[in-house]
C-alpha atoms as a PDB file:
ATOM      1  CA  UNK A   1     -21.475  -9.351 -61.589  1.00  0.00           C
ATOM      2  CA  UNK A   2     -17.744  -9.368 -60.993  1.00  0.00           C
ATOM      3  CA  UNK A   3     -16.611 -10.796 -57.760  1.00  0.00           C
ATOM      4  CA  UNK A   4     -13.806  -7.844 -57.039  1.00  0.00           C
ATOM      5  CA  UNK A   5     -14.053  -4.271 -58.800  1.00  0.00           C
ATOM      6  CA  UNK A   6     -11.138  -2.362 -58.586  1.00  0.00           C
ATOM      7  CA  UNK A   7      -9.073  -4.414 -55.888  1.00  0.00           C
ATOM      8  CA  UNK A   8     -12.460  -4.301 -53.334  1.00  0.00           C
ATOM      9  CA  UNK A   9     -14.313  -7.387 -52.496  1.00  0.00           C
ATOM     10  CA  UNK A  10     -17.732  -7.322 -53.528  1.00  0.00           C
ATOM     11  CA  UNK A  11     -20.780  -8.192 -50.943  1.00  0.00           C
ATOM     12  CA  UNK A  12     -21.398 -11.302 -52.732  1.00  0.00           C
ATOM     13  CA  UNK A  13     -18.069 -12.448 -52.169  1.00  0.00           C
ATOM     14  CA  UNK A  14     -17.666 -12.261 -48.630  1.00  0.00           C
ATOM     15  CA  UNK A  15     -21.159 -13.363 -48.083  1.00  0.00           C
ATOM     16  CA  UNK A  16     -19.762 -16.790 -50.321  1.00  0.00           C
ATOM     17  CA  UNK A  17     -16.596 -17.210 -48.006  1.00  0.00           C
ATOM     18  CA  UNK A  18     -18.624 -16.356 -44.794  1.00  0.00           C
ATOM     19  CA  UNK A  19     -21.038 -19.293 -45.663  1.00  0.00           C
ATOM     20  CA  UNK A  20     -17.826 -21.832 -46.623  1.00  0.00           C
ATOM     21  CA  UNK A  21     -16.745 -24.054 -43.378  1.00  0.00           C
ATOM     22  CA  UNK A  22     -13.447 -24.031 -44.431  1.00  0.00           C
ATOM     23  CA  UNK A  23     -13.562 -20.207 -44.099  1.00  0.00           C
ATOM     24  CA  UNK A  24     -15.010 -20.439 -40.743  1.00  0.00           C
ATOM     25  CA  UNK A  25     -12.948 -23.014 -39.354  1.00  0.00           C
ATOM     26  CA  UNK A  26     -10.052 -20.897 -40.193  1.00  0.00           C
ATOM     27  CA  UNK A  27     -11.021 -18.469 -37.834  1.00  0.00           C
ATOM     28  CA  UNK A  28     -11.433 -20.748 -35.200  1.00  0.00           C
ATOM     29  CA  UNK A  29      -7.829 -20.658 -33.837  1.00  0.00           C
ATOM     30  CA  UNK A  30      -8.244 -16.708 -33.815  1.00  0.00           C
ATOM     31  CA  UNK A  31     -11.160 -16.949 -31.578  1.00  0.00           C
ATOM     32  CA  UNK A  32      -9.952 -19.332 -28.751  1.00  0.00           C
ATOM     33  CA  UNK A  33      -6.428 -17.468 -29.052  1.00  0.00           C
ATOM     34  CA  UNK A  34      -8.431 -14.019 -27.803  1.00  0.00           C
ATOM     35  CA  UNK A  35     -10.208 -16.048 -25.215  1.00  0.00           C
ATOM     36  CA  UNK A  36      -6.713 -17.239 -23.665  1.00  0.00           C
ATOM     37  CA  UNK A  37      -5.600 -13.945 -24.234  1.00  0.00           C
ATOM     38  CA  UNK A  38      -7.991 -12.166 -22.102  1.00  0.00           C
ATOM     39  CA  UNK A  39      -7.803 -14.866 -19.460  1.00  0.00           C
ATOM     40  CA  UNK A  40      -3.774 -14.342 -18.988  1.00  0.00           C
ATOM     41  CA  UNK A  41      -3.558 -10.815 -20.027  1.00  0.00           C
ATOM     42  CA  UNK A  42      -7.181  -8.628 -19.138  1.00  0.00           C
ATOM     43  CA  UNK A  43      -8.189 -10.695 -16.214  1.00  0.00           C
ATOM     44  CA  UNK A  44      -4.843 -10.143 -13.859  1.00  0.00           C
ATOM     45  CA  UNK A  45      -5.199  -6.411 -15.279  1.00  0.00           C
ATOM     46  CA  UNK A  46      -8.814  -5.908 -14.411  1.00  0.00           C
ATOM     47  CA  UNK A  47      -8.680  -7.402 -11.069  1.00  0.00           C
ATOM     48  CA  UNK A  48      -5.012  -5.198  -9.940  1.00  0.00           C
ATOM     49  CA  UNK A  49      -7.265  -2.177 -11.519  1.00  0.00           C
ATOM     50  CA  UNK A  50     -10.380  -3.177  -9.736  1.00  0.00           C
ATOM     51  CA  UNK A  51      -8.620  -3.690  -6.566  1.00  0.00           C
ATOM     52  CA  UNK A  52      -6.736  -0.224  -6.456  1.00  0.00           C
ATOM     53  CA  UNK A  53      -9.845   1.929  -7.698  1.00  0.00           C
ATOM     54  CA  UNK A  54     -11.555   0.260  -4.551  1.00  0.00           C
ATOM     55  CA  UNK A  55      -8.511   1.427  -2.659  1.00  0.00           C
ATOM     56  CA  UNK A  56      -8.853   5.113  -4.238  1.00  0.00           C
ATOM     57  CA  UNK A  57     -12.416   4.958  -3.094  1.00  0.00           C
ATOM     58  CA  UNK A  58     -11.929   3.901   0.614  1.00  0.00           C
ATOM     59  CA  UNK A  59     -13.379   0.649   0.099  1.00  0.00           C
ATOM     60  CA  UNK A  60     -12.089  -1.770   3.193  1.00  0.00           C
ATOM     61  CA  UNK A  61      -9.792  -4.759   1.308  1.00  0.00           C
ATOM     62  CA  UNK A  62      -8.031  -6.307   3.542  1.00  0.00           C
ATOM     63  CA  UNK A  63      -7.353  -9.550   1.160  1.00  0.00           C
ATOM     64  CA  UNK A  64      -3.917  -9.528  -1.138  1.00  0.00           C
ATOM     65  CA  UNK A  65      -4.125  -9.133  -4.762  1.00  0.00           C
ATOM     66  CA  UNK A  66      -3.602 -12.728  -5.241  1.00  0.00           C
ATOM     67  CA  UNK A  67      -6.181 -13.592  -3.323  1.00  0.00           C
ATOM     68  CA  UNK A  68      -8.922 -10.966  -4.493  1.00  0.00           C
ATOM     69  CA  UNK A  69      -7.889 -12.249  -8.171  1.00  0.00           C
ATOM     70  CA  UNK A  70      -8.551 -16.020  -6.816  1.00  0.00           C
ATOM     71  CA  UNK A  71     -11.682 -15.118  -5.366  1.00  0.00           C
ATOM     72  CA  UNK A  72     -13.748 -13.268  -8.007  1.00  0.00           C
ATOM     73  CA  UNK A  73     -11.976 -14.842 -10.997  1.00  0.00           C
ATOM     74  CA  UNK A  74     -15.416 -15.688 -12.515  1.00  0.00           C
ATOM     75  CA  UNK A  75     -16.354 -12.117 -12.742  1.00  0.00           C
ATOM     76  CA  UNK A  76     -13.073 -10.768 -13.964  1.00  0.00           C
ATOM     77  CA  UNK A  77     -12.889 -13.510 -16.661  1.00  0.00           C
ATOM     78  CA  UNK A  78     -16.268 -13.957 -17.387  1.00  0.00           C
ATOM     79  CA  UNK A  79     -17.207 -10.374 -17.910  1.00  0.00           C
ATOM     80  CA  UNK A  80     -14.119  -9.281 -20.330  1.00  0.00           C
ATOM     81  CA  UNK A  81     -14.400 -12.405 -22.552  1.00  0.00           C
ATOM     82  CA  UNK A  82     -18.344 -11.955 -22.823  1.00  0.00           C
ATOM     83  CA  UNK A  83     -17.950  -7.810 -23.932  1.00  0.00           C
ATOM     84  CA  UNK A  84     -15.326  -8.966 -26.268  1.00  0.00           C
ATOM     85  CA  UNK A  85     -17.125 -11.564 -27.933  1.00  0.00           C
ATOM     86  CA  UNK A  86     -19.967  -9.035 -29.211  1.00  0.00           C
ATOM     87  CA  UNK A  87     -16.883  -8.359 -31.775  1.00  0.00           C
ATOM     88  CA  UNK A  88     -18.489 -11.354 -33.678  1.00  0.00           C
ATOM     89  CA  UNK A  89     -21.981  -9.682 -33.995  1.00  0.00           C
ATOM     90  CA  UNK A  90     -20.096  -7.607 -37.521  1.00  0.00           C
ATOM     91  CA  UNK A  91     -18.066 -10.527 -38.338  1.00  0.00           C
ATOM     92  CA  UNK A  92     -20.723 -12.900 -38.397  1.00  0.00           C
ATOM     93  CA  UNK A  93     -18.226 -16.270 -37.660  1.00  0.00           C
ATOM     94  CA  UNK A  94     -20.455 -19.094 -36.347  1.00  0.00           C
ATOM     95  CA  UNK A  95     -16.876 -21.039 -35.154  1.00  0.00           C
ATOM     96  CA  UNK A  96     -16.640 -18.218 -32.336  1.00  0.00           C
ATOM     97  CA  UNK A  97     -19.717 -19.895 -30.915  1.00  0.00           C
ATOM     98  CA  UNK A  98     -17.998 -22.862 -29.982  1.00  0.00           C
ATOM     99  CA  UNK A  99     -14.793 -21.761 -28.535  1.00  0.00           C
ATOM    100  CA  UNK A 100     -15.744 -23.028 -25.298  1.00  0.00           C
ATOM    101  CA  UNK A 101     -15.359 -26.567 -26.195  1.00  0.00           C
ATOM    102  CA  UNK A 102     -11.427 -26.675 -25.788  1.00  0.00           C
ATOM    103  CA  UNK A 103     -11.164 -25.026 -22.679  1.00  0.00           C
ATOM    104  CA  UNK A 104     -13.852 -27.153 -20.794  1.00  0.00           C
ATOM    105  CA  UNK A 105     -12.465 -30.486 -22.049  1.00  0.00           C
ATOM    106  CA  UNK A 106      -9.152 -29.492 -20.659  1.00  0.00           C
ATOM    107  CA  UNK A 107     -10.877 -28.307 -17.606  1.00  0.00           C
ATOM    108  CA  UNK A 108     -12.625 -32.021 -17.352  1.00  0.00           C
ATOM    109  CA  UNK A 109      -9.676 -33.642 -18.167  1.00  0.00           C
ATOM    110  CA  UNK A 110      -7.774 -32.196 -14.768  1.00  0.00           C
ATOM    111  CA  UNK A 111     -11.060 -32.546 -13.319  1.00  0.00           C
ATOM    112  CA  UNK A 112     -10.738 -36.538 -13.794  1.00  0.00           C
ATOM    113  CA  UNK A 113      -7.316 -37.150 -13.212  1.00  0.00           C
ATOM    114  CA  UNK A 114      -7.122 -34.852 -10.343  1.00  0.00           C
ATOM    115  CA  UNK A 115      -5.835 -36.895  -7.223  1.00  0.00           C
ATOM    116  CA  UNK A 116      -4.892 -34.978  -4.021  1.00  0.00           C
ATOM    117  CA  UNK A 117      -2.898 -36.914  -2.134  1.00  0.00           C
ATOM    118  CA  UNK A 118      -2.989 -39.051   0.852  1.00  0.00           C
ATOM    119  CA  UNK A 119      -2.693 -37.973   4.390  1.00  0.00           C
ATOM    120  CA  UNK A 120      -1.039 -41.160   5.831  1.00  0.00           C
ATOM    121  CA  UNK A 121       0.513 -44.316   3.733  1.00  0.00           C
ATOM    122  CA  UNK A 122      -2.439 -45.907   6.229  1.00  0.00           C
ATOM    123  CA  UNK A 123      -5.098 -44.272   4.085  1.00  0.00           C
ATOM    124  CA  UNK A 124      -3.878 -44.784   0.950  1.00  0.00           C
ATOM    125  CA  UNK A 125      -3.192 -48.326   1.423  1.00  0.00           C
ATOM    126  CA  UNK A 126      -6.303 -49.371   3.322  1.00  0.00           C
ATOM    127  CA  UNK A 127      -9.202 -46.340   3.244  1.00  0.00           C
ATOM    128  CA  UNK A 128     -11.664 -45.735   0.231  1.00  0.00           C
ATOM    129  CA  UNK A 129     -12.469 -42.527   1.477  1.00  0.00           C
ATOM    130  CA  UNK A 130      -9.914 -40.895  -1.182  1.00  0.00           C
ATOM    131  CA  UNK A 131     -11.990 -42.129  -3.793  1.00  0.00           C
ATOM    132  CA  UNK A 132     -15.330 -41.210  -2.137  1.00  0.00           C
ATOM    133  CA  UNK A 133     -13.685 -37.809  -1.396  1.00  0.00           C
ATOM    134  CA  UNK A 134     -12.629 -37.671  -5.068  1.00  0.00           C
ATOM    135  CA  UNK A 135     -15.033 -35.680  -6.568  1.00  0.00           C
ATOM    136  CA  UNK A 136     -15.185 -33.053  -3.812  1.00  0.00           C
ATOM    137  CA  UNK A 137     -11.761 -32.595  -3.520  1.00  0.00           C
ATOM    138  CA  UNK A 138     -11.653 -32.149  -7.365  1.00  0.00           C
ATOM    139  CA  UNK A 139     -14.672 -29.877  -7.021  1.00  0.00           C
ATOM    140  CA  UNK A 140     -12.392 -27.904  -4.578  1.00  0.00           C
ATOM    141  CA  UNK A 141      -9.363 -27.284  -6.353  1.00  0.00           C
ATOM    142  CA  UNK A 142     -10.917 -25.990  -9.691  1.00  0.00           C
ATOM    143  CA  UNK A 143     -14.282 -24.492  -8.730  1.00  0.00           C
ATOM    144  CA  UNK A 144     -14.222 -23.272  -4.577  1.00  0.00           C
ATOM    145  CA  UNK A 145     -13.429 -20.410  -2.810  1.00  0.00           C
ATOM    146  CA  UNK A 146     -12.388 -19.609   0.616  1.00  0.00           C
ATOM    147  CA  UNK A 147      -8.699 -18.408  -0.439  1.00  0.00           C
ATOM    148  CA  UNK A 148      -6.581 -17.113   2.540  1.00  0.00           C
ATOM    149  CA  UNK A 149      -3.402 -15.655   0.491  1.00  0.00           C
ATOM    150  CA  UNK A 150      -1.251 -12.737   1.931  1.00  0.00           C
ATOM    151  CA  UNK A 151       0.212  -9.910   0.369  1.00  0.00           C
ATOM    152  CA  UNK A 152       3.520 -10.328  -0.954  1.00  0.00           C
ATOM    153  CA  UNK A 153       6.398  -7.706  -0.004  1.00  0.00           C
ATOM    154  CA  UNK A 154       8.829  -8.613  -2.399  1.00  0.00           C
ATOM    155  CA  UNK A 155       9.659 -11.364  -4.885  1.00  0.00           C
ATOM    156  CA  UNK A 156      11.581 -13.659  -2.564  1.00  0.00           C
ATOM    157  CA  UNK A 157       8.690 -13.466  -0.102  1.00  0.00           C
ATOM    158  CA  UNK A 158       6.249 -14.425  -3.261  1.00  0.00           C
ATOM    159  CA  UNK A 159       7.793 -17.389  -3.894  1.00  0.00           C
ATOM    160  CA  UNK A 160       7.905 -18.511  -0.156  1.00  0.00           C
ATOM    161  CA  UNK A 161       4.040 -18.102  -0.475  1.00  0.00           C
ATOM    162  CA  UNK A 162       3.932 -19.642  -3.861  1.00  0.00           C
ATOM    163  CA  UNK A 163       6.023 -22.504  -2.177  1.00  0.00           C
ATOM    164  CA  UNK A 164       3.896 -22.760   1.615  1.00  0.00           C
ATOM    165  CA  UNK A 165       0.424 -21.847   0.507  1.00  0.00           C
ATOM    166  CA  UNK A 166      -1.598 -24.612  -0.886  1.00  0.00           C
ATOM    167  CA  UNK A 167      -4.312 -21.589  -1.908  1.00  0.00           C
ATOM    168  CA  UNK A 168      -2.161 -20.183  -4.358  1.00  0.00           C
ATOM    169  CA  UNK A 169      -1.182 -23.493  -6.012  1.00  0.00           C
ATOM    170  CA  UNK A 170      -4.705 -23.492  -5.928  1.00  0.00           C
ATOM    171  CA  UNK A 171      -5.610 -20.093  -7.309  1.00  0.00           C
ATOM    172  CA  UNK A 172      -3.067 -20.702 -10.085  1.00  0.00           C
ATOM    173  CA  UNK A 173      -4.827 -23.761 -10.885  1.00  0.00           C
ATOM    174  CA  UNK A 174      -8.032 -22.122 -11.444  1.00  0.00           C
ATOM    175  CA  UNK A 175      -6.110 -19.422 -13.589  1.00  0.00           C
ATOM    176  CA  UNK A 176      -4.643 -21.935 -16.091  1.00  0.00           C
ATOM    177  CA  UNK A 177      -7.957 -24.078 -15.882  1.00  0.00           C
ATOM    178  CA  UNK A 178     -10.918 -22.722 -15.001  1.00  0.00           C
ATOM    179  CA  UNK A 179     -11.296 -19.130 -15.812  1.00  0.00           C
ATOM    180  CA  UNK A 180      -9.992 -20.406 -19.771  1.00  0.00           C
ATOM    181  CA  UNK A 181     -13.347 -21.995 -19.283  1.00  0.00           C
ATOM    182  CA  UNK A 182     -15.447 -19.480 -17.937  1.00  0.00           C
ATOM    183  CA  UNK A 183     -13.978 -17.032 -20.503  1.00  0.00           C
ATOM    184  CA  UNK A 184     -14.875 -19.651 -22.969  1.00  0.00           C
ATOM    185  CA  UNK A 185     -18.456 -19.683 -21.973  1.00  0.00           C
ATOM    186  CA  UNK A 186     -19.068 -15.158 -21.730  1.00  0.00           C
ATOM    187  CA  UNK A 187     -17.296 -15.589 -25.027  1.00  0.00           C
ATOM    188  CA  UNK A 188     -19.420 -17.941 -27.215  1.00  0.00           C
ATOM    189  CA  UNK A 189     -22.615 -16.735 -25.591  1.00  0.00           C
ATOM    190  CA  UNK A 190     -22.186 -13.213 -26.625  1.00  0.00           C
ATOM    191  CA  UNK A 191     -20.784 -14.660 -29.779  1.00  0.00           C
ATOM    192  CA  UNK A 192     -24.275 -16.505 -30.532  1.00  0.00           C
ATOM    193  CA  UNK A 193     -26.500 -13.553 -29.274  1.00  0.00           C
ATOM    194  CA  UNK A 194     -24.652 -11.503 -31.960  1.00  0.00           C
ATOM    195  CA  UNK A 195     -25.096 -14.336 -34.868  1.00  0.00           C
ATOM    196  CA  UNK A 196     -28.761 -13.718 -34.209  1.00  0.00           C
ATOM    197  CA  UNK A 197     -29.398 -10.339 -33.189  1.00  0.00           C
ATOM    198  CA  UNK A 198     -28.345  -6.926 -35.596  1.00  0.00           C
ATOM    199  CA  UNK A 199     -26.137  -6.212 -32.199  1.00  0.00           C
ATOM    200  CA  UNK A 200     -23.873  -3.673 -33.877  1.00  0.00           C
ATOM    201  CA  UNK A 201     -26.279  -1.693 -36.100  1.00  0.00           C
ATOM    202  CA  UNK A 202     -28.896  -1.297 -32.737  1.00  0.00           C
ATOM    203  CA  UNK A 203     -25.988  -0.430 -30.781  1.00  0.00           C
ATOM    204  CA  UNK A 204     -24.715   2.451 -33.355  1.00  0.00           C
ATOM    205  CA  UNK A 205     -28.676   3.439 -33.786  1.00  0.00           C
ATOM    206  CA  UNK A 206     -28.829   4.176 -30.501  1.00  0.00           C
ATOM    207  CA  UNK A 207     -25.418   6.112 -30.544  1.00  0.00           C
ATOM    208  CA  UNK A 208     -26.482   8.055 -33.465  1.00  0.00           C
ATOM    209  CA  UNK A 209     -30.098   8.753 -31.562  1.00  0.00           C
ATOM    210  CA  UNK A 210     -27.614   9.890 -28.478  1.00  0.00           C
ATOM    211  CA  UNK A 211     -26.022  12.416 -30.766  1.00  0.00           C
ATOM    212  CA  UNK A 212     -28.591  13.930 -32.713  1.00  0.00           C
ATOM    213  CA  UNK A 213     -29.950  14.388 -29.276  1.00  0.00           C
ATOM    214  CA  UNK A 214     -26.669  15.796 -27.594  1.00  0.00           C
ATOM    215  CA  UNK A 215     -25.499  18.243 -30.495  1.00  0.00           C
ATOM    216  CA  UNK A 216     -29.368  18.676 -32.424  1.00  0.00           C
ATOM    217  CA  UNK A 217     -30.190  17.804 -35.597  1.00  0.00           C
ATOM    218  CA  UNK A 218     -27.831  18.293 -38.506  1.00  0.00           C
ATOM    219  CA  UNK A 219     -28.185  21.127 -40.808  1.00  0.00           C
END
């Protein structure tokens, strides 16, 4: 059987090219590029979206957007990256399953060389307690909460908060480090649910059982 009929690829061909590593690791760069994408793009939009619907509905926020980004960015990174990554239940790439690698050594990278530093020349001359505090303080920066960040009036009074608040260095931080990571994670996960599940053609049964129901059986 010919491999391409009339300028389409044949089953067998893709299937052959699906199964060749060099095929998938081509699409590897694709993959981690959408997870970065969502992370500086989606997240900051779902969060300013989330925040003013809340608004629209009366819900009490008395936090900045800044800080309601800082504070929930597992949800609002986690969440779109995951949805997203049930794209790989029709293209069937097994390198999408591993696209958190990258981010989380980077994040353990600035996790290990992460230093705050030093109250008084005292301490850091004669105190170990930096280095006992070491892994706490690293702990802090890239995984805790507690964010205390004002809303901004205008650009010049951003960057006097970007300058004086340690919690939006901090926030910041967390967007460039950790929510690449957490993305990383919703992404491969629904990634390797769809290698082994028939995601897409259960999820357009049940559409077509929702429309035969809504509009009756065709004629």
């Amino acid at each position: 059987m010919e491999a391409e009929t009339n300028g389409t690829v044949q089953p067998e061909t893709r299937m052959t090219k699906l199964a060749d590593p060099r095929w998938q690791l081509l699409w590897f760069l694709p993959h981690l590029a959408a997870v970065y994408g969502i992370v500086h793009f989606c997240t900051p939009w779902l969060a300013g979206w989330t925040k003013r619907a809340l608004f629209f509905l009366q819900v009490p926020t008395s936090s900045g957007s800044f800080q309601f980004l800082f504070s929930h960015i597992l949800a609002f990174s986690f969440v779109p990256a995951f949805f997203t990554g049930f794209v790989n239940a029709r293209l069937k790439h097994r390198v999408a399953q591993f696209v958190w690698i990258v981010p989380t050594v980077i994040l353990a990278y600035k996790f290990l060389v992460f230093s705050a530093p030093p109250k008084s020349v005292f301490q850091s001359t004669f105190s170990l307690a930096p280095y006992r505090n070491q892994f706490s303080l690293a702990f802090h920066q890239y995984f805790g909460g507690g964010f205390l960040i004002r809303e901004f009036q205008d650009w010049a009074d951003f960057w006097s908060i970007v300058r004086t608040n340690p919690d939006m260095t901090r926030g910041m931080a967390q967007l460039s480090y950790t929510a690449p990571f957490y993305a990383g994670v919703g992404y491969s996960l629904a990634a390797w649910i769809g290698l082994r599940t028939e995601l897409h053609r259960m999820v357009a049964e049940r559409v077509k059982q929702w429309e035969q129901w809504k509009f009756g059986q065709p004629q």
